[in-house]
PDB file of N, CA and C in Angstrom:
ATOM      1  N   UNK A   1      -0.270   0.645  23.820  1.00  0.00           N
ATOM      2  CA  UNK A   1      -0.016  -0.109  22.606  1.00  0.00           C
ATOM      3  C   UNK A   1      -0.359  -1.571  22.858  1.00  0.00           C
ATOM      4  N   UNK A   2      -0.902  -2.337  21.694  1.00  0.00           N
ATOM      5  CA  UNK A   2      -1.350  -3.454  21.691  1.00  0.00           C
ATOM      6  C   UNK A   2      -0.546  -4.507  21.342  1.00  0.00           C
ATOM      7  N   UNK A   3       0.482  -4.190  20.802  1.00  0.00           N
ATOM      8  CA  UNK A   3       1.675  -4.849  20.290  1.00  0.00           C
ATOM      9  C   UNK A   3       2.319  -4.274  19.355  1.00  0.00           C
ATOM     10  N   UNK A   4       3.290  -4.710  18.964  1.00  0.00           N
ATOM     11  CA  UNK A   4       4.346  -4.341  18.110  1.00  0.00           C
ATOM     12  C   UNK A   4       4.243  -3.431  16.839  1.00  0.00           C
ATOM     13  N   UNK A   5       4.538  -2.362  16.752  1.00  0.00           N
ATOM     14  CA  UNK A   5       4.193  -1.678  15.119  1.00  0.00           C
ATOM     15  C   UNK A   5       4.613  -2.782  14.138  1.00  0.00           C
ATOM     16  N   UNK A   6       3.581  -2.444  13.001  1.00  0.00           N
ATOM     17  CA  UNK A   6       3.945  -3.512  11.786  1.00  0.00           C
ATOM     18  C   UNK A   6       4.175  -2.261  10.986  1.00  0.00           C
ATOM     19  N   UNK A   7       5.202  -2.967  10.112  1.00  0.00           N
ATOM     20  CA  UNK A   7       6.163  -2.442   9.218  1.00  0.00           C
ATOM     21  C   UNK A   7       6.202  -3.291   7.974  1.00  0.00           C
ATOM     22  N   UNK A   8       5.883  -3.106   6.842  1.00  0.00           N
ATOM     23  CA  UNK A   8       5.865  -3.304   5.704  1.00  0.00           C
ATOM     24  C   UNK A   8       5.586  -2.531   4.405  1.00  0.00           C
ATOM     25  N   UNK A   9       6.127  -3.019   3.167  1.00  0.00           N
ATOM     26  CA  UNK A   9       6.187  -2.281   1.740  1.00  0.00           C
ATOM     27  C   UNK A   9       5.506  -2.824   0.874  1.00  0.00           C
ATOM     28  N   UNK A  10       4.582  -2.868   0.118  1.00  0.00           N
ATOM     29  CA  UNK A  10       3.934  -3.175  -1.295  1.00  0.00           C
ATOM     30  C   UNK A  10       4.496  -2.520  -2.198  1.00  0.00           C
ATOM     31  N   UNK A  11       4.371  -3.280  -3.340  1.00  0.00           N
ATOM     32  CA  UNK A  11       5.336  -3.717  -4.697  1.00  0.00           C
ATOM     33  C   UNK A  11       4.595  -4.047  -5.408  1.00  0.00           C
ATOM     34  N   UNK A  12       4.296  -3.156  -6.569  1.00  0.00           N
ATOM     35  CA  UNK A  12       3.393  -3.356  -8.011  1.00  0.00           C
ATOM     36  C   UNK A  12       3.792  -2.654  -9.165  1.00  0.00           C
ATOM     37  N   UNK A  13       3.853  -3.745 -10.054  1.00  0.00           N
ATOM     38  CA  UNK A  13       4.430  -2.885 -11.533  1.00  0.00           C
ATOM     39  C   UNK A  13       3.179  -2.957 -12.332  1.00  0.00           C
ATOM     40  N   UNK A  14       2.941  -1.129 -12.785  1.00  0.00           N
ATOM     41  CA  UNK A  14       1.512  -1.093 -13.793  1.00  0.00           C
ATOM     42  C   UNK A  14       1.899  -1.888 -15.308  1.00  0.00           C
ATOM     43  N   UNK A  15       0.722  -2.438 -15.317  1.00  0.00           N
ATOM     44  CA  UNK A  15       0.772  -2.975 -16.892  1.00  0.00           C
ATOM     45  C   UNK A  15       1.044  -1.475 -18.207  1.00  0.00           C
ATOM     46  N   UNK A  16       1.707  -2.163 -19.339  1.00  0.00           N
ATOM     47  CA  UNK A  16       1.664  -0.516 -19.982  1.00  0.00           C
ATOM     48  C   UNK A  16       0.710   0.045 -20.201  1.00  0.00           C
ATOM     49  N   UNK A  17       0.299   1.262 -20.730  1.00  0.00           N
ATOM     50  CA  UNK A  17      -0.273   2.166 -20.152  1.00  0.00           C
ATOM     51  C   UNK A  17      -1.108   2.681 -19.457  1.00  0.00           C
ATOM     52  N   UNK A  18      -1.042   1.536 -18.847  1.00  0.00           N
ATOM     53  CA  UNK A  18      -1.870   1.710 -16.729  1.00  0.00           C
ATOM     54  C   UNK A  18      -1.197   2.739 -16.360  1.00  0.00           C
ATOM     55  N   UNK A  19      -0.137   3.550 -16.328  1.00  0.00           N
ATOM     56  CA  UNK A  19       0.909   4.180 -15.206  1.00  0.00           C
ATOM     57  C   UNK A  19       0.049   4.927 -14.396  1.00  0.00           C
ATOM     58  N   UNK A  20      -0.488   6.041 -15.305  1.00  0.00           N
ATOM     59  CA  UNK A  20      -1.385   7.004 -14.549  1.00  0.00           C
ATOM     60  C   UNK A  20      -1.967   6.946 -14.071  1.00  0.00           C
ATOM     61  N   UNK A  21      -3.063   5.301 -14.570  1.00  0.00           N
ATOM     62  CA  UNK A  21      -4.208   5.420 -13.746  1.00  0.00           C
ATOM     63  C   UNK A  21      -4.221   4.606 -12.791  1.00  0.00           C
ATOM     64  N   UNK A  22      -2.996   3.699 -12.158  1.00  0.00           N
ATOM     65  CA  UNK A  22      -2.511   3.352 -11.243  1.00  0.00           C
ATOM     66  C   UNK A  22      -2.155   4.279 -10.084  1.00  0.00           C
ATOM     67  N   UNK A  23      -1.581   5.176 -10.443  1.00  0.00           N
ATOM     68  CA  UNK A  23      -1.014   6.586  -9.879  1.00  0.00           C
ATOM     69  C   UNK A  23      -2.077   7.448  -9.375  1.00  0.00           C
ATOM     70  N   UNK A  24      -3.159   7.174  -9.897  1.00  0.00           N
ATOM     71  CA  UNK A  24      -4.100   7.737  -9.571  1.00  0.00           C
ATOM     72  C   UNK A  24      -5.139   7.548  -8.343  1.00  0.00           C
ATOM     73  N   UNK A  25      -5.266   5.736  -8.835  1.00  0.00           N
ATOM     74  CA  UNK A  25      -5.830   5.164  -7.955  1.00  0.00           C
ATOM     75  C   UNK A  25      -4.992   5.478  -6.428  1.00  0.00           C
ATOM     76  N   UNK A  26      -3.733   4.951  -6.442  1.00  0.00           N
ATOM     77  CA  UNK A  26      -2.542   5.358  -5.262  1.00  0.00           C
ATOM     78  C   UNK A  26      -2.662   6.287  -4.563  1.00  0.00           C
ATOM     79  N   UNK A  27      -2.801   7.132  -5.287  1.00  0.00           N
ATOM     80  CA  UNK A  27      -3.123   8.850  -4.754  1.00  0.00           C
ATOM     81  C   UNK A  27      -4.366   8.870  -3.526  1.00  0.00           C
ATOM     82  N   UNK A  28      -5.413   8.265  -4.035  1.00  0.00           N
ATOM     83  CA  UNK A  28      -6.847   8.199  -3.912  1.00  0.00           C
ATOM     84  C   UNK A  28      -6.476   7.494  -2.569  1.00  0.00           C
ATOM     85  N   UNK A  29      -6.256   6.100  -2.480  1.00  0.00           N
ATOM     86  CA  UNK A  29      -6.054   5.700  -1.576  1.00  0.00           C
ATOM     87  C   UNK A  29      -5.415   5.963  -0.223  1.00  0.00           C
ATOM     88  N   UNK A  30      -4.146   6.670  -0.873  1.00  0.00           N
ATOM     89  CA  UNK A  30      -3.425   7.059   0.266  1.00  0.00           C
ATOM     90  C   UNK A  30      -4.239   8.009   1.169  1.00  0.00           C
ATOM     91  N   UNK A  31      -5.005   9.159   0.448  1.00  0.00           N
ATOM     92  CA  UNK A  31      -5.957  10.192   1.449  1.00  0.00           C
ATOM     93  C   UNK A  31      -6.800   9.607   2.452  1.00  0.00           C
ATOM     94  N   UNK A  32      -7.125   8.137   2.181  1.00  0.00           N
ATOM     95  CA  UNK A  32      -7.724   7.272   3.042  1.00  0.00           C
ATOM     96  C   UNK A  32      -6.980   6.683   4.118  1.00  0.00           C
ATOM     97  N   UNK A  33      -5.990   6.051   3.760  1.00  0.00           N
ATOM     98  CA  UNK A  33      -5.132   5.529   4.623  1.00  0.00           C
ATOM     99  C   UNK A  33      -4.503   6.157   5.669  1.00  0.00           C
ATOM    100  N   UNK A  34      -3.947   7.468   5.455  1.00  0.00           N
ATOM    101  CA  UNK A  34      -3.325   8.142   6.427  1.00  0.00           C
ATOM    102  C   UNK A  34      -4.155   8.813   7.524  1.00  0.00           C
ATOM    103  N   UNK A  35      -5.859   8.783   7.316  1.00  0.00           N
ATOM    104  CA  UNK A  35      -6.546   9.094   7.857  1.00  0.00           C
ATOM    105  C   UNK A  35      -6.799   8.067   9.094  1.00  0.00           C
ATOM    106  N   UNK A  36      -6.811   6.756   8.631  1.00  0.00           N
ATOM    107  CA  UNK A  36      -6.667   6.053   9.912  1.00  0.00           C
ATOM    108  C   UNK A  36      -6.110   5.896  10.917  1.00  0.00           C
ATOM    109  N   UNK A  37      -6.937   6.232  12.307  1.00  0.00           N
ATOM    110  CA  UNK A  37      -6.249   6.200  13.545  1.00  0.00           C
ATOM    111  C   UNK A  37      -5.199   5.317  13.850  1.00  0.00           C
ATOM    112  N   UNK A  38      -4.700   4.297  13.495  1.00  0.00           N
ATOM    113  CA  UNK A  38      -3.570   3.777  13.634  1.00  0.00           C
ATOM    114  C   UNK A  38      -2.736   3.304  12.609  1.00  0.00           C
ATOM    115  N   UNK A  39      -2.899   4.351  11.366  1.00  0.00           N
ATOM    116  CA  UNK A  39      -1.866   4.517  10.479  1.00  0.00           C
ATOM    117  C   UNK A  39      -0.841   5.286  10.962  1.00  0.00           C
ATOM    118  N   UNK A  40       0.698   4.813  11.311  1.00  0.00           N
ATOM    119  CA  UNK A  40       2.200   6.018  11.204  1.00  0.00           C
ATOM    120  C   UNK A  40       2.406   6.475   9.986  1.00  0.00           C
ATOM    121  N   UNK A  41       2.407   5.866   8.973  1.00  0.00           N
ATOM    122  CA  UNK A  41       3.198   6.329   8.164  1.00  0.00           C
ATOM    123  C   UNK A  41       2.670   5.406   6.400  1.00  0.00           C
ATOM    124  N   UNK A  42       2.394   5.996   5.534  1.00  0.00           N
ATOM    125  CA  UNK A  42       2.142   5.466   4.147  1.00  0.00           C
ATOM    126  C   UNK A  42       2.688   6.656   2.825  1.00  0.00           C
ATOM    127  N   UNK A  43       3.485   5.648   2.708  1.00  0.00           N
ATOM    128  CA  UNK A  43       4.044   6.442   1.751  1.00  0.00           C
ATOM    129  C   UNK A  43       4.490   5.885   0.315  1.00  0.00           C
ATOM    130  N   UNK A  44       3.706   6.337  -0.271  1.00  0.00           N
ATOM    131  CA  UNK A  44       4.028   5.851  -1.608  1.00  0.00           C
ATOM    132  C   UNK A  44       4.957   6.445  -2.660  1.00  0.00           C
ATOM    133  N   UNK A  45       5.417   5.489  -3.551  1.00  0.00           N
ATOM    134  CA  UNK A  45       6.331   6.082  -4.276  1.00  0.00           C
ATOM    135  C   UNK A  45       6.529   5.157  -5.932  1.00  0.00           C
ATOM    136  N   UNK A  46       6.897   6.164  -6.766  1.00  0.00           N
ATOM    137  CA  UNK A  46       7.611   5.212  -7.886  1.00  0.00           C
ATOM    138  C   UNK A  46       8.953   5.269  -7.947  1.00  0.00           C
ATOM    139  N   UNK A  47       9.318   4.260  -8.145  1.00  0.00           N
ATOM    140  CA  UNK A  47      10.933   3.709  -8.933  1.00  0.00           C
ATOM    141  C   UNK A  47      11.442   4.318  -9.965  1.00  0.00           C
ATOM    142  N   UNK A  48      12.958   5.512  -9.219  1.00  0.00           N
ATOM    143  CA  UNK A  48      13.337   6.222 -10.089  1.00  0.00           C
ATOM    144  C   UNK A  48      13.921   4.907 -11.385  1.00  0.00           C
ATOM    145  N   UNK A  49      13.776   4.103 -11.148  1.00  0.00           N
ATOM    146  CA  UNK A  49      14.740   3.676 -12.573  1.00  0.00           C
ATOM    147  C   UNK A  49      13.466   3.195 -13.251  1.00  0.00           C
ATOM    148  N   UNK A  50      12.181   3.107 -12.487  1.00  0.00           N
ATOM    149  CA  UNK A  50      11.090   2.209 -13.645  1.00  0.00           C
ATOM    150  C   UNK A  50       9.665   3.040 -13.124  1.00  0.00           C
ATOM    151  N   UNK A  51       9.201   3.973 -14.168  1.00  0.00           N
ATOM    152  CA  UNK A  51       8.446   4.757 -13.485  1.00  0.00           C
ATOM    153  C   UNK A  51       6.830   4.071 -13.419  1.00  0.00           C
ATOM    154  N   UNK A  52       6.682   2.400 -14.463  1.00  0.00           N
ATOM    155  CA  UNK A  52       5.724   1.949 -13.990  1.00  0.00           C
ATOM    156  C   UNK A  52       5.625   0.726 -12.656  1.00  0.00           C
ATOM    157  N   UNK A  53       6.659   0.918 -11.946  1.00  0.00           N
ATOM    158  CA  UNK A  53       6.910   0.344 -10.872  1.00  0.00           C
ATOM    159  C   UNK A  53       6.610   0.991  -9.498  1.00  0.00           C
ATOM    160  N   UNK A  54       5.827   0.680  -8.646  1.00  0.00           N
ATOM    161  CA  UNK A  54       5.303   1.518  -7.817  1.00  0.00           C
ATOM    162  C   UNK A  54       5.582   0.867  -6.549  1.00  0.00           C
ATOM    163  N   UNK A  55       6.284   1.708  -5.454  1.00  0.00           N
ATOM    164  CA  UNK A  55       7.127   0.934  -3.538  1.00  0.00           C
ATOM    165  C   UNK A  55       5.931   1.920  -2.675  1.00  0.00           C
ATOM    166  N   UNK A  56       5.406   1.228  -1.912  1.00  0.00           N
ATOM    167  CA  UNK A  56       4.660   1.927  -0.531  1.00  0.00           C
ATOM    168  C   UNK A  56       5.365   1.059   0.460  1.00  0.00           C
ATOM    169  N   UNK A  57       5.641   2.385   1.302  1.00  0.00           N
ATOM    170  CA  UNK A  57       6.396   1.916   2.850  1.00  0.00           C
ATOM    171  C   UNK A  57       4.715   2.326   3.820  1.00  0.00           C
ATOM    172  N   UNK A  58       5.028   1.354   4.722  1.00  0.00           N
ATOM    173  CA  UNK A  58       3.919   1.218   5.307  1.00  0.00           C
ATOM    174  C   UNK A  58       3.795   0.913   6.659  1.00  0.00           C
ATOM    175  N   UNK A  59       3.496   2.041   7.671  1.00  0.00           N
ATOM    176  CA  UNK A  59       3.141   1.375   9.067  1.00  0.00           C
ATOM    177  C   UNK A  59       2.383   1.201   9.735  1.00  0.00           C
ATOM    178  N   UNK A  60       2.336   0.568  11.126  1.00  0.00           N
ATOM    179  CA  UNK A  60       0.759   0.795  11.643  1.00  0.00           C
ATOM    180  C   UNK A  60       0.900   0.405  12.686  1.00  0.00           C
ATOM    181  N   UNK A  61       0.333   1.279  13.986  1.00  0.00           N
ATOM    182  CA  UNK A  61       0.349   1.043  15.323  1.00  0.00           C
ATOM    183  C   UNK A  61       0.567  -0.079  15.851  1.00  0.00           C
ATOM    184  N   UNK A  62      -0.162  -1.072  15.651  1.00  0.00           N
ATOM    185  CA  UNK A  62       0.126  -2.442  16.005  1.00  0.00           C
ATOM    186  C   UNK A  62      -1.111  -3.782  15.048  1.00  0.00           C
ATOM    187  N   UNK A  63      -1.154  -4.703  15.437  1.00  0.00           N
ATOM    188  CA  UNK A  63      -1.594  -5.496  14.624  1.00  0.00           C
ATOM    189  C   UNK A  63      -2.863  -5.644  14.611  1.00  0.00           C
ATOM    190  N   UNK A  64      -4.225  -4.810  15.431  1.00  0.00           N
ATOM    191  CA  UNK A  64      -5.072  -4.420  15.523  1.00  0.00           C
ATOM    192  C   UNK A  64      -5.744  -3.443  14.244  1.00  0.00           C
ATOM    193  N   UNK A  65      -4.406  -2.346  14.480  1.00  0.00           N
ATOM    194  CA  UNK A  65      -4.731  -0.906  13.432  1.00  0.00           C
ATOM    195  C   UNK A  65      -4.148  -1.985  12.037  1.00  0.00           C
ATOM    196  N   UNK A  66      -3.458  -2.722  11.629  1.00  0.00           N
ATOM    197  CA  UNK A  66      -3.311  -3.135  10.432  1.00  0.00           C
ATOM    198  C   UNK A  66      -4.364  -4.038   9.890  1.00  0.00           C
ATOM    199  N   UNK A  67      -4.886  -4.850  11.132  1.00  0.00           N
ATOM    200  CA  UNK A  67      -5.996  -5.596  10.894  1.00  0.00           C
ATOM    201  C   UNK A  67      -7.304  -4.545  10.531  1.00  0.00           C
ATOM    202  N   UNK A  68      -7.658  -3.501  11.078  1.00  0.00           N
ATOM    203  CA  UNK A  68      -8.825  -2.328  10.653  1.00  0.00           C
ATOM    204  C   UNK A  68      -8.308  -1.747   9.109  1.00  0.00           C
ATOM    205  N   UNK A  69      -7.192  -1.658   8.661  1.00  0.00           N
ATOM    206  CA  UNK A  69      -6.228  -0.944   7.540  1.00  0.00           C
ATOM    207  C   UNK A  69      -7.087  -2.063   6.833  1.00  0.00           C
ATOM    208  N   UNK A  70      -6.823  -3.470   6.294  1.00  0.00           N
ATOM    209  CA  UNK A  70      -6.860  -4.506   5.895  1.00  0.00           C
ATOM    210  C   UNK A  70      -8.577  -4.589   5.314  1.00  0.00           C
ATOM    211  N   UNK A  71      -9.238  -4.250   6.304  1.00  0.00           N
ATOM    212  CA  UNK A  71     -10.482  -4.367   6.859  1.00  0.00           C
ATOM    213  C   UNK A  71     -11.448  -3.144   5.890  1.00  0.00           C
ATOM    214  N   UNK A  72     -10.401  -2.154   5.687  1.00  0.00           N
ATOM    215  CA  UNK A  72     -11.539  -1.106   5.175  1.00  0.00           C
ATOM    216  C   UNK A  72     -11.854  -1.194   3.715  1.00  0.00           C
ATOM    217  N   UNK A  73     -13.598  -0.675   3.112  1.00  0.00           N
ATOM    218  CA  UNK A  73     -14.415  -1.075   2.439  1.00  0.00           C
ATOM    219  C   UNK A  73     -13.211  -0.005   1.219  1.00  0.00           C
ATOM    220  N   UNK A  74     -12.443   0.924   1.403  1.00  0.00           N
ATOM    221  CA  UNK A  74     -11.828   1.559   0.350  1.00  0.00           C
ATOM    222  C   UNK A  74     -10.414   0.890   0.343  1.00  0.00           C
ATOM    223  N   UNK A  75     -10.045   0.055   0.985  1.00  0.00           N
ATOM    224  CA  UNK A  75      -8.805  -0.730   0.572  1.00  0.00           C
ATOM    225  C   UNK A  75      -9.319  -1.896   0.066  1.00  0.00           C
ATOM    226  N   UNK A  76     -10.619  -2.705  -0.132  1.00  0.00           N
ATOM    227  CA  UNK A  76     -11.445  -3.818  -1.186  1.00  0.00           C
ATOM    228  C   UNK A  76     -11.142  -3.218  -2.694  1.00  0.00           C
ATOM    229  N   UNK A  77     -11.854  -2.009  -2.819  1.00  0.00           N
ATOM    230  CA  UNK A  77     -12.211  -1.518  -3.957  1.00  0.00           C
ATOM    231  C   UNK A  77     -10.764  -1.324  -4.472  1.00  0.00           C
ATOM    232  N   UNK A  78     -10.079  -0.522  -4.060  1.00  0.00           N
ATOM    233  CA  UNK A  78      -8.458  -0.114  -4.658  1.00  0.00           C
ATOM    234  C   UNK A  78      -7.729  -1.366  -4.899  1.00  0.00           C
ATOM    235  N   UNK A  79      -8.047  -2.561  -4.439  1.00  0.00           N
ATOM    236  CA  UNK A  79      -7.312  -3.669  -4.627  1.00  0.00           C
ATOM    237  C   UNK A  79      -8.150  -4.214  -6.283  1.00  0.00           C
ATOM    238  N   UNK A  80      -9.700  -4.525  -5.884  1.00  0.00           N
ATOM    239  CA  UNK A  80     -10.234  -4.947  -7.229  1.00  0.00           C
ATOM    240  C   UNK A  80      -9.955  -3.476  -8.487  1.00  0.00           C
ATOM    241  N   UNK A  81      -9.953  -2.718  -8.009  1.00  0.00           N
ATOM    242  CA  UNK A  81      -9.664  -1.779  -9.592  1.00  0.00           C
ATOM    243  C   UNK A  81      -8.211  -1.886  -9.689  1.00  0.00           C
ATOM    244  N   UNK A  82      -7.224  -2.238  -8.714  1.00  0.00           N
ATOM    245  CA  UNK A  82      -5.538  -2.239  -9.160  1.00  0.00           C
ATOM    246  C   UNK A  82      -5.494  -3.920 -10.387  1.00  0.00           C
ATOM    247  N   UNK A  83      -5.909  -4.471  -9.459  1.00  0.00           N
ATOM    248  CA  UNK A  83      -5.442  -5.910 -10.239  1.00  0.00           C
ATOM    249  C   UNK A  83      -5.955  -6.276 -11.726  1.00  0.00           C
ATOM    250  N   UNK A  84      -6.633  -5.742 -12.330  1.00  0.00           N
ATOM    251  CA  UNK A  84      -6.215  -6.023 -13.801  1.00  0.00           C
ATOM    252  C   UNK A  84      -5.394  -4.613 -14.488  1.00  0.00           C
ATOM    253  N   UNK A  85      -4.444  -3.894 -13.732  1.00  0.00           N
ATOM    254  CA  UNK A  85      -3.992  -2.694 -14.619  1.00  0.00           C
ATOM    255  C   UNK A  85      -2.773  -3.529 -13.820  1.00  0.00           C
ATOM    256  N   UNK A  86      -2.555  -3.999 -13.376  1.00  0.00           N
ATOM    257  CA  UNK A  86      -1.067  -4.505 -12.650  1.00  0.00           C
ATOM    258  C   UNK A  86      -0.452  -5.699 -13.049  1.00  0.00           C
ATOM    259  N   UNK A  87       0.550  -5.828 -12.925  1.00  0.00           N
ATOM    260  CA  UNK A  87       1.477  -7.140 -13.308  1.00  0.00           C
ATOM    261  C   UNK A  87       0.821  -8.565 -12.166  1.00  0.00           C
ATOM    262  N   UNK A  88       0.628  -9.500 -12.447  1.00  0.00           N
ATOM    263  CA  UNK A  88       0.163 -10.446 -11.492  1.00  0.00           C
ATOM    264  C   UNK A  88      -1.098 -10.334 -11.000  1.00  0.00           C
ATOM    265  N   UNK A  89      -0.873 -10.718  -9.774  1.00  0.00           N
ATOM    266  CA  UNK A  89      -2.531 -10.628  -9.311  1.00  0.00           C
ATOM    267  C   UNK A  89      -3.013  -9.038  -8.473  1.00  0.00           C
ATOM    268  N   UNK A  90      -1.858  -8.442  -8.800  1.00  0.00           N
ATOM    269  CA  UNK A  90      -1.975  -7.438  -7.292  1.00  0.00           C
ATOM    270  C   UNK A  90      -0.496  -6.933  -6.542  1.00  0.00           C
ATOM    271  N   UNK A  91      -0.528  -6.707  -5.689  1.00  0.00           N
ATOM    272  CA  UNK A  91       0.627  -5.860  -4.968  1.00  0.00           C
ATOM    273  C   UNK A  91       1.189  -7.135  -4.384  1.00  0.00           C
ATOM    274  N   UNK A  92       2.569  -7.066  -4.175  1.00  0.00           N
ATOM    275  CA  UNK A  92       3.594  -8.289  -3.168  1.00  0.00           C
ATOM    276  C   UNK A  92       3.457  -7.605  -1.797  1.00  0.00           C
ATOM    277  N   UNK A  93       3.336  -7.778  -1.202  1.00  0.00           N
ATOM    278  CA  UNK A  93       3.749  -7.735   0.840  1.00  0.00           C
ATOM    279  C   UNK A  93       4.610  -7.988   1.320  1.00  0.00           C
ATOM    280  N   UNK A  94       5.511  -7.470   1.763  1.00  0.00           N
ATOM    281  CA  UNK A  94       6.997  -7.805   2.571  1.00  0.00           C
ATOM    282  C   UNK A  94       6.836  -7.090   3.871  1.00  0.00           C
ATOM    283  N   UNK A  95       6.624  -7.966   4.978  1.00  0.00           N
ATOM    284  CA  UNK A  95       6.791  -7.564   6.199  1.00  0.00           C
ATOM    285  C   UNK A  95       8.234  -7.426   6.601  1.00  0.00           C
ATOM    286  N   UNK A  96       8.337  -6.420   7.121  1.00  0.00           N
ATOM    287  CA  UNK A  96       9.279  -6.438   8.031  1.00  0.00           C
ATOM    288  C   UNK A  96       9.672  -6.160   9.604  1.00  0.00           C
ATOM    289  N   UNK A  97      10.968  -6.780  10.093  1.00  0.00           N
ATOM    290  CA  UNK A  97      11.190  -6.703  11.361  1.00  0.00           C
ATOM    291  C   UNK A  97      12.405  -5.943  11.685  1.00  0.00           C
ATOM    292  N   UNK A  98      12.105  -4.743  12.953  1.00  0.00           N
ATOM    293  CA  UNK A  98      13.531  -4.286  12.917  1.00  0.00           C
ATOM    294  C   UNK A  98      14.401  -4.976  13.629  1.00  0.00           C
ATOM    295  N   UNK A  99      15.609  -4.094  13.795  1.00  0.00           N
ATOM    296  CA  UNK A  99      16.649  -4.747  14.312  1.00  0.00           C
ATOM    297  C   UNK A  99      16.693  -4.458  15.624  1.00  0.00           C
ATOM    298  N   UNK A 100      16.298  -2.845  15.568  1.00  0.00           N
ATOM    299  CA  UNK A 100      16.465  -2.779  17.657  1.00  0.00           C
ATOM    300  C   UNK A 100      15.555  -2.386  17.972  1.00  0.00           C
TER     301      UNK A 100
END
């Protein structure tokens, strides 16, 4: 290992009636993502209380494999087709750190 697993969640609420095709795009992406050699774990989800609200938990070997994650030509595209069906510019990023 190269360093530390990174751990973080993205946070995007679809504009109205984006839901699906937000959901869609998500879908799409994820078959990509989990394919990468130093993806642990991507998991996406919607918000039982707001179903155009969309949480991905997200890990990655270390800061190398997130930097290649970051890097790939199908996480460009999923970002430019998310951001005009989404609230803001795009997804929020919250890194996180554990405790032990």
């Amino acid at each position: 290992m190269t360093g530390p697993v990174i751990a973080l969640y993205a946070e995007f609420t679809a504009l109205p009636g984006h839901e699906k095709e937000v959901s869609r795009l998500l879908q799409g992406l994820t078959i990509h993502v989990r394919q990468e050699a130093g993806c642990i774990r991507f998991d996406p989800h919607r918000l039982g209380s707001d179903p155009a609200a969309f949480f991905v938990y997200e890990e990655y070997r270390d800061p190398a494999a997130f930097d290649a994650h970051r890097a790939a030509a199908y996480g460009a595209a999923f970002n430019l087709a998310l951001a005009p069906l989404v609230e803001g510019d795009g997804s929020t990023l919250t890194f996180l750190a554990p405790l032990i």
